[in-house]
C-alpha atoms as a PDB file:
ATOM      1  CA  UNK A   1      10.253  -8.663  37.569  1.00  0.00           C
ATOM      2  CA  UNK A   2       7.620  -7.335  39.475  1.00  0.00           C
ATOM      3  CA  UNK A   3       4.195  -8.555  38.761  1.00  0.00           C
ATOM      4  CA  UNK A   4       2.752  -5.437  36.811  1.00  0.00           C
ATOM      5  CA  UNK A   5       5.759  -4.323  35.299  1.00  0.00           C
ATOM      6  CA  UNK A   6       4.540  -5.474  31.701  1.00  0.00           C
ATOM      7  CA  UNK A   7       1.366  -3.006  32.410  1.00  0.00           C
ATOM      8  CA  UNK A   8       4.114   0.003  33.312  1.00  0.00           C
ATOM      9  CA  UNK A   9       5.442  -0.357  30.190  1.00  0.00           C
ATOM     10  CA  UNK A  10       2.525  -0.212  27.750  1.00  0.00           C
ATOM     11  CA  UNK A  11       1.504   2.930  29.879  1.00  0.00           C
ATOM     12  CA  UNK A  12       5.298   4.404  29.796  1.00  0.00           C
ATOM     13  CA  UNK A  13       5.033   3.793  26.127  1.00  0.00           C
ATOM     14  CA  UNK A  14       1.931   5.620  25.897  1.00  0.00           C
ATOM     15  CA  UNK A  15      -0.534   2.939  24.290  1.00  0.00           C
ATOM     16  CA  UNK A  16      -4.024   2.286  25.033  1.00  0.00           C
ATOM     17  CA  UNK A  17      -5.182  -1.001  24.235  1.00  0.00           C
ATOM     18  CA  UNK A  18      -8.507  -0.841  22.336  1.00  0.00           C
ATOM     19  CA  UNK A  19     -11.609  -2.750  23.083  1.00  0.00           C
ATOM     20  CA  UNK A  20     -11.442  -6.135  22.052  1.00  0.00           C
ATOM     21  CA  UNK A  21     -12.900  -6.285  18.891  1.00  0.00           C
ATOM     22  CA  UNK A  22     -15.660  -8.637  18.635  1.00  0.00           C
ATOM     23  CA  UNK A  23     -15.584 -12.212  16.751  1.00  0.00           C
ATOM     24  CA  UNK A  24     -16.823 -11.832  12.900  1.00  0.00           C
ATOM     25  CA  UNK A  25     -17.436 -15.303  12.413  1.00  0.00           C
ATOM     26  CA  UNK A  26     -17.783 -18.421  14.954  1.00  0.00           C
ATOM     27  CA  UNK A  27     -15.089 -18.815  17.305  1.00  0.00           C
ATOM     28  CA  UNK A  28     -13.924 -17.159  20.453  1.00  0.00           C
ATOM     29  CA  UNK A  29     -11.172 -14.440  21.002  1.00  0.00           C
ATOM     30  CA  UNK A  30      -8.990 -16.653  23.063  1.00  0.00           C
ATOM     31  CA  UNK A  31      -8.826 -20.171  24.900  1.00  0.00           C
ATOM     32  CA  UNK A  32      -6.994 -21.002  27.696  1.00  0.00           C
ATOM     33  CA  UNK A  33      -5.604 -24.818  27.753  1.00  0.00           C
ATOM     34  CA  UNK A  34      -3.458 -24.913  31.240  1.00  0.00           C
ATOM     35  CA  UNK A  35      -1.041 -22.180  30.994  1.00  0.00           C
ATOM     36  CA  UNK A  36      -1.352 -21.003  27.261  1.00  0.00           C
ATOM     37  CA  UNK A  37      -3.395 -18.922  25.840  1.00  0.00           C
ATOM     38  CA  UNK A  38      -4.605 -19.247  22.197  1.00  0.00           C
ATOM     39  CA  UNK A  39      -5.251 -15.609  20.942  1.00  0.00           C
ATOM     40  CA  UNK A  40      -7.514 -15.776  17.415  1.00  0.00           C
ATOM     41  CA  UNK A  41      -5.903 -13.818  14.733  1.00  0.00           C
ATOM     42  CA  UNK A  42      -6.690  -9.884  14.844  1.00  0.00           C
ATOM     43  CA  UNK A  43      -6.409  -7.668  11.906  1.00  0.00           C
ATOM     44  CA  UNK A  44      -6.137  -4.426  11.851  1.00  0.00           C
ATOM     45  CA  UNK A  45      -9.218  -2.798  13.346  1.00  0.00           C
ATOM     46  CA  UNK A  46      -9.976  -0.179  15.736  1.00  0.00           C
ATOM     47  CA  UNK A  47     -13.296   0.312  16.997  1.00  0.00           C
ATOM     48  CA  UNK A  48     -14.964  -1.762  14.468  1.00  0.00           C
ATOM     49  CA  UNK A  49     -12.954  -0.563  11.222  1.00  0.00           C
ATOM     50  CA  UNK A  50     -10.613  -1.909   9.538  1.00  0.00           C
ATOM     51  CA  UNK A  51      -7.885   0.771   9.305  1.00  0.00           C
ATOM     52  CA  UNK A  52      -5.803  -0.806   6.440  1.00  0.00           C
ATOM     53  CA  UNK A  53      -7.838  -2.377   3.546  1.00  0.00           C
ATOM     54  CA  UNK A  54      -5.622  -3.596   0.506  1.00  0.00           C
ATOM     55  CA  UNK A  55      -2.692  -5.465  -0.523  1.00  0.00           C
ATOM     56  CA  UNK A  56       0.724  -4.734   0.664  1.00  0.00           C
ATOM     57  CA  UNK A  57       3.012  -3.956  -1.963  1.00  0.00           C
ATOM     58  CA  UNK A  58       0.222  -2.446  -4.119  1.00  0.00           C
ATOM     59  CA  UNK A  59      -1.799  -0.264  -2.239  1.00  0.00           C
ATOM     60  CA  UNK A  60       0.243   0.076   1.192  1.00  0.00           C
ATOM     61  CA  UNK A  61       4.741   0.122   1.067  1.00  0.00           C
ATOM     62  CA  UNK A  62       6.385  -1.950   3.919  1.00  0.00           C
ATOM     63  CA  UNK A  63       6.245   0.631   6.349  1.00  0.00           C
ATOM     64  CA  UNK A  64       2.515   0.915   5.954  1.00  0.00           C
ATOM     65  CA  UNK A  65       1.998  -2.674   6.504  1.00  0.00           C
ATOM     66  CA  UNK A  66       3.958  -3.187   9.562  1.00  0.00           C
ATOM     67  CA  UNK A  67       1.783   0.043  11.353  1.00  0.00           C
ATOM     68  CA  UNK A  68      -0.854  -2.738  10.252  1.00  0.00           C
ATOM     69  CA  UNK A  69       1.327  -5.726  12.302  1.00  0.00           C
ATOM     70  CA  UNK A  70       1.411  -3.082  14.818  1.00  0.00           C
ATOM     71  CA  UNK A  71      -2.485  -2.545  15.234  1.00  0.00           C
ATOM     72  CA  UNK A  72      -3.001  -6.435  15.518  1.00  0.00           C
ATOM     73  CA  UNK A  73      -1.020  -6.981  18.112  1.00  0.00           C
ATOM     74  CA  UNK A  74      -2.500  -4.112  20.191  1.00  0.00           C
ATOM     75  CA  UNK A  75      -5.771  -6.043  19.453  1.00  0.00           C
ATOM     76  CA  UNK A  76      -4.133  -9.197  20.498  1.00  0.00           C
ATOM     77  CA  UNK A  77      -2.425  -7.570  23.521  1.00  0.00           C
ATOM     78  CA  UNK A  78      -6.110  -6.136  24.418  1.00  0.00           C
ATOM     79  CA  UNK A  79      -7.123 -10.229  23.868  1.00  0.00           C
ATOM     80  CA  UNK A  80      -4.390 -11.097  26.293  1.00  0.00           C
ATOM     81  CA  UNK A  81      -5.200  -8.538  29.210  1.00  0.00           C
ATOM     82  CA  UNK A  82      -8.732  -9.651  29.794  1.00  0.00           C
ATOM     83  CA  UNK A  83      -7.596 -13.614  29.170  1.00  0.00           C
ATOM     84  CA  UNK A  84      -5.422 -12.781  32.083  1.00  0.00           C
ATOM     85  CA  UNK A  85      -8.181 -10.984  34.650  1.00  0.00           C
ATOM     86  CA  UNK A  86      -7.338  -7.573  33.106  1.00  0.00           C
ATOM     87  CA  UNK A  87      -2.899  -7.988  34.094  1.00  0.00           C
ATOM     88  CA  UNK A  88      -0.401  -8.587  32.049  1.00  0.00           C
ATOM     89  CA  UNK A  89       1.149  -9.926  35.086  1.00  0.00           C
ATOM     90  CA  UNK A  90       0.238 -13.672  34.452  1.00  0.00           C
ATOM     91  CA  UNK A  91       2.363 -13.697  31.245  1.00  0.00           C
ATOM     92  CA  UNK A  92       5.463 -15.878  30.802  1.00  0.00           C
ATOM     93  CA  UNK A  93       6.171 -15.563  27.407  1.00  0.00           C
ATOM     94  CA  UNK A  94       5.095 -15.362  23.873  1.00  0.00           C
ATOM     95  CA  UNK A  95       5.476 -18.483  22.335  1.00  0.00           C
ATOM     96  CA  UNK A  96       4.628 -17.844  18.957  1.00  0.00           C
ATOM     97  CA  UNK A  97       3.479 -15.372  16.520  1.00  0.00           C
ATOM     98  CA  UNK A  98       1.062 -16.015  13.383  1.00  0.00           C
ATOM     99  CA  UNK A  99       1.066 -13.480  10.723  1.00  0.00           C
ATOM    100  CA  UNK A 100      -0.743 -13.351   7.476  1.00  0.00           C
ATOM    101  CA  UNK A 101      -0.165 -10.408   4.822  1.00  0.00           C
ATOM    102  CA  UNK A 102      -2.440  -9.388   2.235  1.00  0.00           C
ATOM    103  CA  UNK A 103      -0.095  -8.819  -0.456  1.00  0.00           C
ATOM    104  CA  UNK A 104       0.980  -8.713  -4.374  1.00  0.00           C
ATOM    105  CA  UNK A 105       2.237 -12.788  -5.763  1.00  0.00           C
ATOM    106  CA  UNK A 106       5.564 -10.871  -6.021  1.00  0.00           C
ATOM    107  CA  UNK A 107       5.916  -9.126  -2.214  1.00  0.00           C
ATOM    108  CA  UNK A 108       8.564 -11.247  -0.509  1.00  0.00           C
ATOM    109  CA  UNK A 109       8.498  -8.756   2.574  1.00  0.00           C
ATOM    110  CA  UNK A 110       5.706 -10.371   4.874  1.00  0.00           C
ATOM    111  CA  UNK A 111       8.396 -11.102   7.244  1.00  0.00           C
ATOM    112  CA  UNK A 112       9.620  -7.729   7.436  1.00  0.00           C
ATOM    113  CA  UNK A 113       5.334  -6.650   7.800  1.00  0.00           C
ATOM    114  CA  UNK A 114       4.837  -8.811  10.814  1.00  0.00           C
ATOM    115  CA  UNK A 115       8.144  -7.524  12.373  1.00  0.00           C
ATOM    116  CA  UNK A 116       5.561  -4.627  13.555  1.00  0.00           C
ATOM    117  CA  UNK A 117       3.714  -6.989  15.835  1.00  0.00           C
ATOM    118  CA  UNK A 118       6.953  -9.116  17.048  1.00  0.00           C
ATOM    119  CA  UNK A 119       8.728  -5.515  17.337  1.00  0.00           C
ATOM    120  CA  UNK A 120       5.801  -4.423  19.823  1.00  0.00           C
ATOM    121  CA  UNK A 121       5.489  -7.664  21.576  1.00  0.00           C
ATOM    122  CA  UNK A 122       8.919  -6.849  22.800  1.00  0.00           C
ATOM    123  CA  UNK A 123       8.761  -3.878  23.580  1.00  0.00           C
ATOM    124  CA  UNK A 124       6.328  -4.685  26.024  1.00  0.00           C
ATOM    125  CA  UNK A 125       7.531  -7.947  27.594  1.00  0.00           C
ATOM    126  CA  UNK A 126      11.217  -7.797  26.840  1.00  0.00           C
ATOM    127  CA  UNK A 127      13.085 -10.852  26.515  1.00  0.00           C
ATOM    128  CA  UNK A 128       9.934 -12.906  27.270  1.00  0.00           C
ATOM    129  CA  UNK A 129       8.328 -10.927  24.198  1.00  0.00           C
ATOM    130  CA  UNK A 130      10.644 -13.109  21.721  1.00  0.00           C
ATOM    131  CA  UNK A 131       8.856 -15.645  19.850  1.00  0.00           C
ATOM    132  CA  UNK A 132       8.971 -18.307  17.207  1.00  0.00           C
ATOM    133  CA  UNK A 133       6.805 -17.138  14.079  1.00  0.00           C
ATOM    134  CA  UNK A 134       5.447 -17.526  10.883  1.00  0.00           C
ATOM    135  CA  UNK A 135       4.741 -14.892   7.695  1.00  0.00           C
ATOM    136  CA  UNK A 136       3.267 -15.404   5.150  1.00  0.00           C
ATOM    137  CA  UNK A 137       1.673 -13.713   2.281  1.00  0.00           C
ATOM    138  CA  UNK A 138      -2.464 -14.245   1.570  1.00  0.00           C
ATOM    139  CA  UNK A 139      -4.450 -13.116  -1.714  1.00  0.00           C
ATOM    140  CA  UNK A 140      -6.955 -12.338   0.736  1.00  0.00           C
ATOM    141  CA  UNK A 141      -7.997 -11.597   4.412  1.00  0.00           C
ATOM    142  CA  UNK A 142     -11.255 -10.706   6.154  1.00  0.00           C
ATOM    143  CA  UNK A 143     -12.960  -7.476   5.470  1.00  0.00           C
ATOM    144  CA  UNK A 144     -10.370  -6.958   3.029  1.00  0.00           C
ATOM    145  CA  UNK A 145      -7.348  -6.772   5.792  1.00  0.00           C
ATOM    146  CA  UNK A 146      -4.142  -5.939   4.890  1.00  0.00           C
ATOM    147  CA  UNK A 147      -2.359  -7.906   7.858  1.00  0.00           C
ATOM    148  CA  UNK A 148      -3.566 -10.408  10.700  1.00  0.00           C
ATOM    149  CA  UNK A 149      -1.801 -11.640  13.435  1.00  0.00           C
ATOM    150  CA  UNK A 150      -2.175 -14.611  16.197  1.00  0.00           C
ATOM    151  CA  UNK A 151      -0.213 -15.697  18.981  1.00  0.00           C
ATOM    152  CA  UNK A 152       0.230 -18.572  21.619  1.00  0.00           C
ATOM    153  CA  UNK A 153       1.096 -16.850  25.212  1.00  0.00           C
ATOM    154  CA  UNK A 154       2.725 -18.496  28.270  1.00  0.00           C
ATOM    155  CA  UNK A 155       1.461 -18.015  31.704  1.00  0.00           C
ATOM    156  CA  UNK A 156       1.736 -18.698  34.766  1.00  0.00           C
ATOM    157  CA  UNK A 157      -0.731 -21.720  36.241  1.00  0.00           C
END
């Protein structure tokens, strides 16, 4: 693969990547340790709103909640670009996906929810987009979230 070809395909899919959005609380948007990169959990905000506040499975269906995966990981994937100097081309692989659902006792679906982000992540970077993962559902999540996502990335030294 050629170096940029995971930055042809988020602009042959048609995305922009939004700002990063900036750190609520005390702790950084990423850290690099050698060649991974540590992305802090994103929910789903765009320009400094939260786009999906309330509990899958009473307020938002399935569907609903993974357009919320969806909007994390284009917050991580904005994370990601600037950890790597503004290029996806550094990236190796995703190692592993986080994600937490704001959801109902009874909602057994957060896997399903977080398939949005993992779905996206491979769309993007292919086979190197495939990940290990965890879902789980939350009673609660900042601002009132429905979904957030983190991720440990691979790249190159």
């Amino acid at each position: 693969m050629t170096e940029d070809i995971f930055d042809k395909r988020v602009a042959a899919l048609g995305l922009v990547l939004p700002a990063v959005p900036k750190p609520i609380a005390n702790f950084l948007p990423f850290r690099r340790e050698g060649s991974t990169i540590y992305l802090a959990g994103q929910v789903c905000e765009l320009e400094g709103e939260v786009v999906y506040r309330g509990k899958v499975g009473r307020d938002f269906d399935l569907a609903t909640g993974q357009a919320a995966a969806r909007i994390c990981a284009l917050n991580l994937l904005a994370a990601l670009r600037l950890a790597c100097g503004g290029s996806f081309g550094p990236v190796k692989a995703c190692i592993r996906l986080g994600g937490f659902v704001n959801c109902t006792p009874d909602f057994e679906q957060a896997p399903q929810v977080i398939n949005g982000a993992s779905d996206l992540f491979g769309e993007i970077f292919g086979e190197a987009g495939l990940h290990a993962r965890t879902a789980i559902g939350v009673a609660a999540l900042p601002r009132g979230a429905a979904v957030e996502v983190d991720a440990f990335v691979a790249v190159k030294s």
